[in-house]
C-alpha atoms as a PDB file:
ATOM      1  CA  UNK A   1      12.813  31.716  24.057  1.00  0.00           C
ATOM      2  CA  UNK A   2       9.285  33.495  23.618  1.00  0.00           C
ATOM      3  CA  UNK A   3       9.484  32.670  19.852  1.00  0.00           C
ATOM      4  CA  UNK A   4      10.252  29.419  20.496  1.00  0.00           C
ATOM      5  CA  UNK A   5       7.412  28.634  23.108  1.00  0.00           C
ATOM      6  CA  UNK A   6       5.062  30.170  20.544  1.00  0.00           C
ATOM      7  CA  UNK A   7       6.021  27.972  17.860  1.00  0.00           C
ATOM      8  CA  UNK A   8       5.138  24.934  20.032  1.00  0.00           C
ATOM      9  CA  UNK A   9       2.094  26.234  21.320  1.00  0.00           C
ATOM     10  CA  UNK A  10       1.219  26.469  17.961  1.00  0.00           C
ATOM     11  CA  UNK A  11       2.299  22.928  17.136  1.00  0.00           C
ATOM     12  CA  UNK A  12       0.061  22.017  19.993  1.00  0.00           C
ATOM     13  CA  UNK A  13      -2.815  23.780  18.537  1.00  0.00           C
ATOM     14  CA  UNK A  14      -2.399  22.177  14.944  1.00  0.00           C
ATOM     15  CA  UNK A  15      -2.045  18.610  16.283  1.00  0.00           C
ATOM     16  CA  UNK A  16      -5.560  17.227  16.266  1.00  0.00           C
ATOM     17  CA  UNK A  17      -5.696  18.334  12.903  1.00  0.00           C
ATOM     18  CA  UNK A  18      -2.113  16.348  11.623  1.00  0.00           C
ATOM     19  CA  UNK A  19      -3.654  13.518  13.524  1.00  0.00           C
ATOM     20  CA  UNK A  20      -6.950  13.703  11.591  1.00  0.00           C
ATOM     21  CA  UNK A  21      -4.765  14.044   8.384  1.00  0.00           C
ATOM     22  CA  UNK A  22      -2.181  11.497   9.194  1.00  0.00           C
ATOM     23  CA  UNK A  23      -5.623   9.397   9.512  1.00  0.00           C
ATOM     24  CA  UNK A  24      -7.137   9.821   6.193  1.00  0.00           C
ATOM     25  CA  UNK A  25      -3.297   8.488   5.326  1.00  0.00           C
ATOM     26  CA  UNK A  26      -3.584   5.608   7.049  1.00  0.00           C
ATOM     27  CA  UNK A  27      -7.189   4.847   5.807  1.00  0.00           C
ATOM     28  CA  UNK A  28      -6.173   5.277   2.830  1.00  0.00           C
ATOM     29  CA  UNK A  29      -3.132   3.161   2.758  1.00  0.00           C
ATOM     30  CA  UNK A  30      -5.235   0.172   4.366  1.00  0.00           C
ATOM     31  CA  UNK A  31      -7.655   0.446   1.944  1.00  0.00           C
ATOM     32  CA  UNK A  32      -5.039   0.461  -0.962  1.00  0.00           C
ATOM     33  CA  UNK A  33      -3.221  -2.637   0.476  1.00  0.00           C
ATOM     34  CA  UNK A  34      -6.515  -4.806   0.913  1.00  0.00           C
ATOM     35  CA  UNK A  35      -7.608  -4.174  -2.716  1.00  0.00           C
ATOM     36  CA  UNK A  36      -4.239  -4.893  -3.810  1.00  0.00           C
ATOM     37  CA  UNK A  37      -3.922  -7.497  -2.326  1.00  0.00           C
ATOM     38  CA  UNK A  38      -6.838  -9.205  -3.418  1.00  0.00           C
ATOM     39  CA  UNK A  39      -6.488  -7.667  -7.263  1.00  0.00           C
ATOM     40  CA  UNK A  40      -2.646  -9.042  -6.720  1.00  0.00           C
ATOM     41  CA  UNK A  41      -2.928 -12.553  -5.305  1.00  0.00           C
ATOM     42  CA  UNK A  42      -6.119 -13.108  -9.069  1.00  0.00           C
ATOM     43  CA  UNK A  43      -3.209 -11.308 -11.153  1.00  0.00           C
ATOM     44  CA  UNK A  44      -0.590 -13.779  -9.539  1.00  0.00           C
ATOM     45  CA  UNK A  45      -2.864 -16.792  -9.626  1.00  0.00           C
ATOM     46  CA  UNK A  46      -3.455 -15.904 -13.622  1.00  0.00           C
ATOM     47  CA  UNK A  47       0.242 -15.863 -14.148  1.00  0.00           C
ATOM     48  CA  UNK A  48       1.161 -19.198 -13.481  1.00  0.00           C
ATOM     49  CA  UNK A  49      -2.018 -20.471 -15.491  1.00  0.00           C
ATOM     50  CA  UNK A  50      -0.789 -22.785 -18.287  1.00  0.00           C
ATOM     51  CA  UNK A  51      -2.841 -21.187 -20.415  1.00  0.00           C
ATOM     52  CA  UNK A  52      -1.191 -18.441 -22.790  1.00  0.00           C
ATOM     53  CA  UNK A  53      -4.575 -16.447 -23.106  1.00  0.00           C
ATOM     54  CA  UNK A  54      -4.404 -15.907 -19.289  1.00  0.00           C
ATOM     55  CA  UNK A  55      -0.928 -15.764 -18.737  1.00  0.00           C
ATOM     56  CA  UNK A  56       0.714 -12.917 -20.398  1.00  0.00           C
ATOM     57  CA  UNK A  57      -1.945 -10.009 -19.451  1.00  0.00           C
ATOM     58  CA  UNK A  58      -1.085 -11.133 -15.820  1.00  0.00           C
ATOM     59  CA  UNK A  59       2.570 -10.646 -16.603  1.00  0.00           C
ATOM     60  CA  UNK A  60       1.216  -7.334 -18.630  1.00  0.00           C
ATOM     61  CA  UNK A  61      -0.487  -5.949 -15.962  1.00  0.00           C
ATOM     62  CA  UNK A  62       2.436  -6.746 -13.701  1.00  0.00           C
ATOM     63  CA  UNK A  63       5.304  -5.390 -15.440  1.00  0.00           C
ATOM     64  CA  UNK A  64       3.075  -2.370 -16.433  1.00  0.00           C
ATOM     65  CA  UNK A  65       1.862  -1.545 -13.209  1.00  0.00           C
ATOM     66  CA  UNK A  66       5.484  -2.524 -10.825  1.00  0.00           C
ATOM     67  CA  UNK A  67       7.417  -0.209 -13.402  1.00  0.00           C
ATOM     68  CA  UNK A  68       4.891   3.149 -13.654  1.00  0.00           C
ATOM     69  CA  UNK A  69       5.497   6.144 -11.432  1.00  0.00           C
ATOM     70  CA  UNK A  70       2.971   5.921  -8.802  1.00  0.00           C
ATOM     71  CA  UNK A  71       2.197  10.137  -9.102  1.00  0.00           C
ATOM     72  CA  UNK A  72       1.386   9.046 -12.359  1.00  0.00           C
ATOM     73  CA  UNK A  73      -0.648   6.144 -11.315  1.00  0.00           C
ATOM     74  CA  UNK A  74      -2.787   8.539  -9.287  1.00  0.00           C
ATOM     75  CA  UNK A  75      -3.293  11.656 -11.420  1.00  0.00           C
ATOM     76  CA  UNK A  76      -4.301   8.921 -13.948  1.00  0.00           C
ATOM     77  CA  UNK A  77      -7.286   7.634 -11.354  1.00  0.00           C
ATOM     78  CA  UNK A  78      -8.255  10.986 -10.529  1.00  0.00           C
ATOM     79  CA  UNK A  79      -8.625  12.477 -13.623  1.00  0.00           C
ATOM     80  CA  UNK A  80     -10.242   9.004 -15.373  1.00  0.00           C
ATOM     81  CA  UNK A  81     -12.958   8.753 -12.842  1.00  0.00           C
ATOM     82  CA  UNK A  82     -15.695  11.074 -12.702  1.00  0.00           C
ATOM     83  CA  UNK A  83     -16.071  13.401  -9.547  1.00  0.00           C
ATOM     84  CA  UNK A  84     -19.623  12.153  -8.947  1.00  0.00           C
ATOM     85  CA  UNK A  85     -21.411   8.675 -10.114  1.00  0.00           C
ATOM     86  CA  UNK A  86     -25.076   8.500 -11.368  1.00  0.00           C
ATOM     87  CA  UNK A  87     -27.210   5.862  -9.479  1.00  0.00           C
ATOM     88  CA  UNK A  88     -30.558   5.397  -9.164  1.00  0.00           C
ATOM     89  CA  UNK A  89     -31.318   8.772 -10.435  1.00  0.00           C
ATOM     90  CA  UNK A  90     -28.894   9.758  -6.953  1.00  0.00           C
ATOM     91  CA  UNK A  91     -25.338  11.843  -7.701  1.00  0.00           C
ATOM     92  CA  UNK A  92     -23.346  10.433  -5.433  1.00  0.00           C
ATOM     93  CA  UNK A  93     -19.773  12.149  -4.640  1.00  0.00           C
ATOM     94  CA  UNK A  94     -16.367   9.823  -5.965  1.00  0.00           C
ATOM     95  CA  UNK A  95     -14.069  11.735  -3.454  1.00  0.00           C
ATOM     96  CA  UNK A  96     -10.053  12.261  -4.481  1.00  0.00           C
ATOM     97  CA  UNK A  97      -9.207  10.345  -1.618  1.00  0.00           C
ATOM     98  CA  UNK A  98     -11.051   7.466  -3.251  1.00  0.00           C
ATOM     99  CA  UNK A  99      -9.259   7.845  -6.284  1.00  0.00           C
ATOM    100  CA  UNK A 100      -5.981   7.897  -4.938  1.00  0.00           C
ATOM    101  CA  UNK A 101      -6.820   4.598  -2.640  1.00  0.00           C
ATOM    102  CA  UNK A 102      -7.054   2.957  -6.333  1.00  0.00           C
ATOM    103  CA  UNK A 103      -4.417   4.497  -8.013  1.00  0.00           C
ATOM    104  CA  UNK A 104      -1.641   3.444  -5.029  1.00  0.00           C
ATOM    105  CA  UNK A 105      -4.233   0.087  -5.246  1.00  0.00           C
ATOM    106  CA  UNK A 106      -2.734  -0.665  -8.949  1.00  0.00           C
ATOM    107  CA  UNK A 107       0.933  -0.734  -8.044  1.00  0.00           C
ATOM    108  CA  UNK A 108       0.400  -2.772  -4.416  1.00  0.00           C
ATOM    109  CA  UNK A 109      -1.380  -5.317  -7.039  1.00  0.00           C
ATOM    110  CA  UNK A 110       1.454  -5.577  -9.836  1.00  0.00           C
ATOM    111  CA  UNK A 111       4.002  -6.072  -6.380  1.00  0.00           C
ATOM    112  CA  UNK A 112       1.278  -8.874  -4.417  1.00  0.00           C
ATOM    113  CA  UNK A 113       0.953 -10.535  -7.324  1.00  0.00           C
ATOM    114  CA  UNK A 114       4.989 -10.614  -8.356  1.00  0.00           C
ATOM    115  CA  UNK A 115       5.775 -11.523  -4.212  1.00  0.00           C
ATOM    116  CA  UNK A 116       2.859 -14.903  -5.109  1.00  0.00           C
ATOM    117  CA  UNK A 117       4.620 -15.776  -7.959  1.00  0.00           C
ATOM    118  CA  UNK A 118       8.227 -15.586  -5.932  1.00  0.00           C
ATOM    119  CA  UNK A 119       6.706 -17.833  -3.275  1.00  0.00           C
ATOM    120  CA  UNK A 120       5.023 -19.936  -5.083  1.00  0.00           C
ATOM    121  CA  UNK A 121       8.256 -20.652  -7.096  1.00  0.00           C
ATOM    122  CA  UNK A 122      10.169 -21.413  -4.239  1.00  0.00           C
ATOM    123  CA  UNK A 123       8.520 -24.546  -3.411  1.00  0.00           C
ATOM    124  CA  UNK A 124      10.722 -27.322  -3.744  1.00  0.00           C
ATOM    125  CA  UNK A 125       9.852 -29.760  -6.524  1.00  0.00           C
ATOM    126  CA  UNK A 126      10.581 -32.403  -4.454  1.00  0.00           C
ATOM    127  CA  UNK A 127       7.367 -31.014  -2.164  1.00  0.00           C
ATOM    128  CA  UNK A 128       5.504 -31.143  -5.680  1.00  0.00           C
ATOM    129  CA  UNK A 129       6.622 -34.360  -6.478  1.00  0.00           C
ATOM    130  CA  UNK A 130       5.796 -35.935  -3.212  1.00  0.00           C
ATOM    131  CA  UNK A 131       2.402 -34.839  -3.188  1.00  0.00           C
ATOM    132  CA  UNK A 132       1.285 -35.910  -6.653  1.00  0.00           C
ATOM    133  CA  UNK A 133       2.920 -39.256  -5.475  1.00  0.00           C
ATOM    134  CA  UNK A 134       0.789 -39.440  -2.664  1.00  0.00           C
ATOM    135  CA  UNK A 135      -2.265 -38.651  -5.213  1.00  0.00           C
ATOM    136  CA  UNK A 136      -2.798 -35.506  -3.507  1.00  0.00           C
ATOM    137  CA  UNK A 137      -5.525 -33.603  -5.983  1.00  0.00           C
ATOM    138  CA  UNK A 138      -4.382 -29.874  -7.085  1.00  0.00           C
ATOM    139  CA  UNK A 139      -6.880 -28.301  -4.653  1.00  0.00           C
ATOM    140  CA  UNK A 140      -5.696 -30.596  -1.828  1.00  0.00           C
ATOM    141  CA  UNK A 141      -2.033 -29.948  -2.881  1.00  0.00           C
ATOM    142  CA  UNK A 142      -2.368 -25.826  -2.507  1.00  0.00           C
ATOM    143  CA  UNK A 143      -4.831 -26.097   0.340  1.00  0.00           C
ATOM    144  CA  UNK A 144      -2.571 -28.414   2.309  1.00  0.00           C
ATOM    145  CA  UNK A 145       0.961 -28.246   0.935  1.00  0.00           C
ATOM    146  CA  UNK A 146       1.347 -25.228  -1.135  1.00  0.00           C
ATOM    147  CA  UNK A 147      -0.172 -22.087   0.579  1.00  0.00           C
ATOM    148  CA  UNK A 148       0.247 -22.373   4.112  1.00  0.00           C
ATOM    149  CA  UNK A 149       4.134 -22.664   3.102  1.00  0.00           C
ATOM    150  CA  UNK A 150       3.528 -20.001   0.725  1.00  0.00           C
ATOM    151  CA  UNK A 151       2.131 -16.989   3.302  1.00  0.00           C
ATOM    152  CA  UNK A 152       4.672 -17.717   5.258  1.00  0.00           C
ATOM    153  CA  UNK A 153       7.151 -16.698   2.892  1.00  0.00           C
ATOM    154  CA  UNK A 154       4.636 -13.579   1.614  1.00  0.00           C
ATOM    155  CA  UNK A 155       4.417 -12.056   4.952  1.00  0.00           C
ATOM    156  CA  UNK A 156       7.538 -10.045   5.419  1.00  0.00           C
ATOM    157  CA  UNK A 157       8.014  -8.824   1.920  1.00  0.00           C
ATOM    158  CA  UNK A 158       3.899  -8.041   1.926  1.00  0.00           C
ATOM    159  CA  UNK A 159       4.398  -5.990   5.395  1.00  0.00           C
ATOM    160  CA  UNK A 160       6.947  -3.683   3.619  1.00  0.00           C
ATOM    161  CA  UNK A 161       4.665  -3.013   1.022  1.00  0.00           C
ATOM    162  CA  UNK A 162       2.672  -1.758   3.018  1.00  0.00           C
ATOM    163  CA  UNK A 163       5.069   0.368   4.346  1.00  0.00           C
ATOM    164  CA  UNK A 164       5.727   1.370   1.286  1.00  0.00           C
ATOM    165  CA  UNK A 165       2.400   2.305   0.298  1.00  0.00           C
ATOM    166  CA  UNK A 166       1.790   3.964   3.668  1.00  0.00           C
ATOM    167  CA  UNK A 167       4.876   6.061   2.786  1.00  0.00           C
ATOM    168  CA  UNK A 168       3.287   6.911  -0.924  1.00  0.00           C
ATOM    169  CA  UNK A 169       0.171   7.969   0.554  1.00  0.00           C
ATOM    170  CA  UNK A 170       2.227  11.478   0.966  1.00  0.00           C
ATOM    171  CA  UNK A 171       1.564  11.955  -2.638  1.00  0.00           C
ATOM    172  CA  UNK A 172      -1.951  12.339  -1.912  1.00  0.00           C
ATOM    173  CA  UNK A 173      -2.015  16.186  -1.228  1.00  0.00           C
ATOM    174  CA  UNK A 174      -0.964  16.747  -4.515  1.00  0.00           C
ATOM    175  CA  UNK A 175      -4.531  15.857  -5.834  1.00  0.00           C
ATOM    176  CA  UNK A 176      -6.316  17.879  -3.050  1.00  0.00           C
ATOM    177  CA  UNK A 177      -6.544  15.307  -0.664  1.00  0.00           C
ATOM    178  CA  UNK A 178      -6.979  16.758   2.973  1.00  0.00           C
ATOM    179  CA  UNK A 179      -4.164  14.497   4.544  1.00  0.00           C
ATOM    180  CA  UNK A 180      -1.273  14.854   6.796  1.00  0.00           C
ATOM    181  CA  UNK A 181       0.911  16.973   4.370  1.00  0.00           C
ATOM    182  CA  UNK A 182      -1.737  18.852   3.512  1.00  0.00           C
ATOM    183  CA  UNK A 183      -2.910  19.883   6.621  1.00  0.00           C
ATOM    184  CA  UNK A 184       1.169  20.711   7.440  1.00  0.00           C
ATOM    185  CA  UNK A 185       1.007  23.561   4.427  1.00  0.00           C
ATOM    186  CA  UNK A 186      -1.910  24.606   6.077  1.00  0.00           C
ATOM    187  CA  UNK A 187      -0.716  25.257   9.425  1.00  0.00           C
ATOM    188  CA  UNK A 188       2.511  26.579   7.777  1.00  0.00           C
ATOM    189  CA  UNK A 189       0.510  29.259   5.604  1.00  0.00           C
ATOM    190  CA  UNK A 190      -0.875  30.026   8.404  1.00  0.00           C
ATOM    191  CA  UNK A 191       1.207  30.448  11.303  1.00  0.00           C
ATOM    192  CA  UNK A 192       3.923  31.926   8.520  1.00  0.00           C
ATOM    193  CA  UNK A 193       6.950  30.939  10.866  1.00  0.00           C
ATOM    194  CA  UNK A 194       9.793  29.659   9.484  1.00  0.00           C
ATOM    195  CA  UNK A 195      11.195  27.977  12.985  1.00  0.00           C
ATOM    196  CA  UNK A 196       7.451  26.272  13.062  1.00  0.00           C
ATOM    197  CA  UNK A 197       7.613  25.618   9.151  1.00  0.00           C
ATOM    198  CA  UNK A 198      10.554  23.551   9.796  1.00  0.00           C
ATOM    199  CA  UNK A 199       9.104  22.078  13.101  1.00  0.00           C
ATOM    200  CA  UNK A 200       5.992  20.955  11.716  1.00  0.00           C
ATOM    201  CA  UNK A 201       7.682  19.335   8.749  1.00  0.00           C
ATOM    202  CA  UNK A 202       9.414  17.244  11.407  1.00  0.00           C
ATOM    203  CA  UNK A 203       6.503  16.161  13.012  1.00  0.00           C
ATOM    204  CA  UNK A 204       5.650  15.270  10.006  1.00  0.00           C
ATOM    205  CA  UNK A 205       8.336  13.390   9.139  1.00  0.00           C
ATOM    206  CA  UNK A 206       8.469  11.756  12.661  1.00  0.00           C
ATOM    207  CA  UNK A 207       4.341  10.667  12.596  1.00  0.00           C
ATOM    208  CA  UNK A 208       5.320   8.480   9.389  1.00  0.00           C
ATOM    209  CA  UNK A 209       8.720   7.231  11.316  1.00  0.00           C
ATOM    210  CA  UNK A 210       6.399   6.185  14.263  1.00  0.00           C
ATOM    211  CA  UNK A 211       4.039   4.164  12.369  1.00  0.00           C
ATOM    212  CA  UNK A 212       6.235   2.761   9.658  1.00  0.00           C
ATOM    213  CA  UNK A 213       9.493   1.648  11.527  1.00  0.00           C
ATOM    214  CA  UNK A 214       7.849  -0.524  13.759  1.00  0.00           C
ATOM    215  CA  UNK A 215       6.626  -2.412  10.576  1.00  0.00           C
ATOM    216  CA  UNK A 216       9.932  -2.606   9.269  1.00  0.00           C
ATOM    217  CA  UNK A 217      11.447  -3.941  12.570  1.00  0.00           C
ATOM    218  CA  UNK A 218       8.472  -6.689  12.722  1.00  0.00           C
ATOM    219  CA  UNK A 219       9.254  -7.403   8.681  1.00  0.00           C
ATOM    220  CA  UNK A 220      13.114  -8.416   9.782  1.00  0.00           C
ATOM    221  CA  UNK A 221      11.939 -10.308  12.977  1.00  0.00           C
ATOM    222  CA  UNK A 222       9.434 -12.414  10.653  1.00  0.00           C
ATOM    223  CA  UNK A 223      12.159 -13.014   7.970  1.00  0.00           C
ATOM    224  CA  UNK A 224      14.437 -14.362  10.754  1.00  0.00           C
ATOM    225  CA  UNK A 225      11.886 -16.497  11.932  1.00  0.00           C
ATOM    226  CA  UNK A 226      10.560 -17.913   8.140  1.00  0.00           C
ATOM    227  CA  UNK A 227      14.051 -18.110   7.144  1.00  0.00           C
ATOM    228  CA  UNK A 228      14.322 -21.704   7.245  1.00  0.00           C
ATOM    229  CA  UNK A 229      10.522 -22.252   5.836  1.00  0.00           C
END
C-alpha cells in the first residue's frame, strides 16, 4: 500500500508537467488543422478546375500526401527545414515543434481537400441545374447554393480529422519535441517504477481519451443531424 501511495504522489507531482506537454499537443494539432485546412480547401478548389494544368497536381498532391506515412511526413519537415532562419541579419530559431505542425499540416491538407471534393460532388445536379436556370452566376451559385450545403456535409468528417491529427501529434516526441509522451519517459526515467511506468502511460492514454472522444461523440451527433442535408 506504501508503494502504491508513492507512485501516485508521484503522479501528482509530474502532472503540471503532462498538462504542459499534453498542451504543446494540442497547440500543435490546432495549428496543423488550420493550415490544413486552408492548404486543403486551395488543393480541393484546384481539383475540380477544368483546367488540366491545375487539375492533376491537386490530385498529385492529394494522393501523394493521403497515402505517405505521417512519421515520414514529419522526419521529412524536420530534417528539410533549417533549425534557424536568417532575417534581417537576425537568426531566428525554426523550433521541431514547428516542423512537425507542418509535416502533420501536409496530410490534414491531402484529407480537407479529398472531404471538399466528396461534398462538393454530392450536390445534386438537379440543385446545379436549377440554379443556372434561374441565371444564378458561378460566384452567386457557390456563395448561395453550393457551400453553405457543402460545410454542412464537411463538418463531421473534418472534426475527426482532427481527431485524428490530435491523436498523431504523439509522434512528435520522436523528433525531440517536449510533449505529452515525452514528458511521460521523463517522469518514467526518473521515478524508475514500473507500477508508475505503467500508471503514467495510462494517464497518458486517458488525457488523449478525454479530449478526443468527446469529438468523436459530437462528429456522430452532427452526422445524425446533416444526414438528410
Amino acid at each position: 500500500m506504501a508503494i502504491e501511495t508513492a507512485v501516485v504522489e508521484s503522479l501528482l507531482r509530474w502532472s503540471p508537467a503532462l498538462a504542459a506537454g499534453f498542451g504543446q499537443n494540442i497547440l500543435i494539432s490546432l495549428l496543423a488543422i488550420a493550415l490544413g485546412s486552408l492548404l486543403g480547401l486551395l488543393i480541393g478548389a484546384l481539383g475540380l478546375s477544368p483546367l488540366r494544368l491545375l487539375r492533376l497536381p491537386a490530385r498529385l498532391w492529394v494522393q501523394l500526401f493521403r497515402n505517405a506515412p505521417w512519421l515520414v511526413l514529419i522526419y521529412f519537415t524536420t530534417y528539410v527545414f533549417p533549425f534557424e532562419i536568417h532575417v534581417g541579419g537576425y537568426y531566428l530559431p525554426f523550433p521541431d515543434w514547428v516542423k512537425v505542425t507542418l509535416g502533420l499540416a501536409l496530410p490534414a491538407s491531402a484529407n480537407v481537400a479529398e472531404i471538399f471534393r466528396g461534398a462538393i460532388g454530392s450536390i445534386p445536379s438537379t440543385q446545379w441545374e436549377a440554379a443556372r436556370s434561374l441565371a444564378f452566376s458561378r460566384g452567386q451559385l457557390f456563395r448561395s447554393i453550393i457551400l453553405p450545403q457543402c460545410f454542412k456535409r464537411m463538418l463531421p468528417p473534418w472534426m475527426n480529422l482532427y481527431a485524428v491529427i490530435t491523436m498523431g501529434t504523439a509522434l512528435a516526441s520522436l523528433v525531440g519535441v517536449h510533449d505529452l509522451i515525452d514528458t511521460a519517459q521523463i517522469a518514467s526515467n526518473t521515478v524508475n517504477r514500473t507500477g508508475f511506468t505503467v500508471l503514467i502511460y495510462f494517464s497518458v492514454l486517458a488525457l488523449f481519451f478525454a479530449y478526443c472522444y468527446p469529438i468523436s461523440r459530437l462528429t456522430q451527433r452532427l452526422e445524425r443531424r446533416y444526414a438528410f442535408y
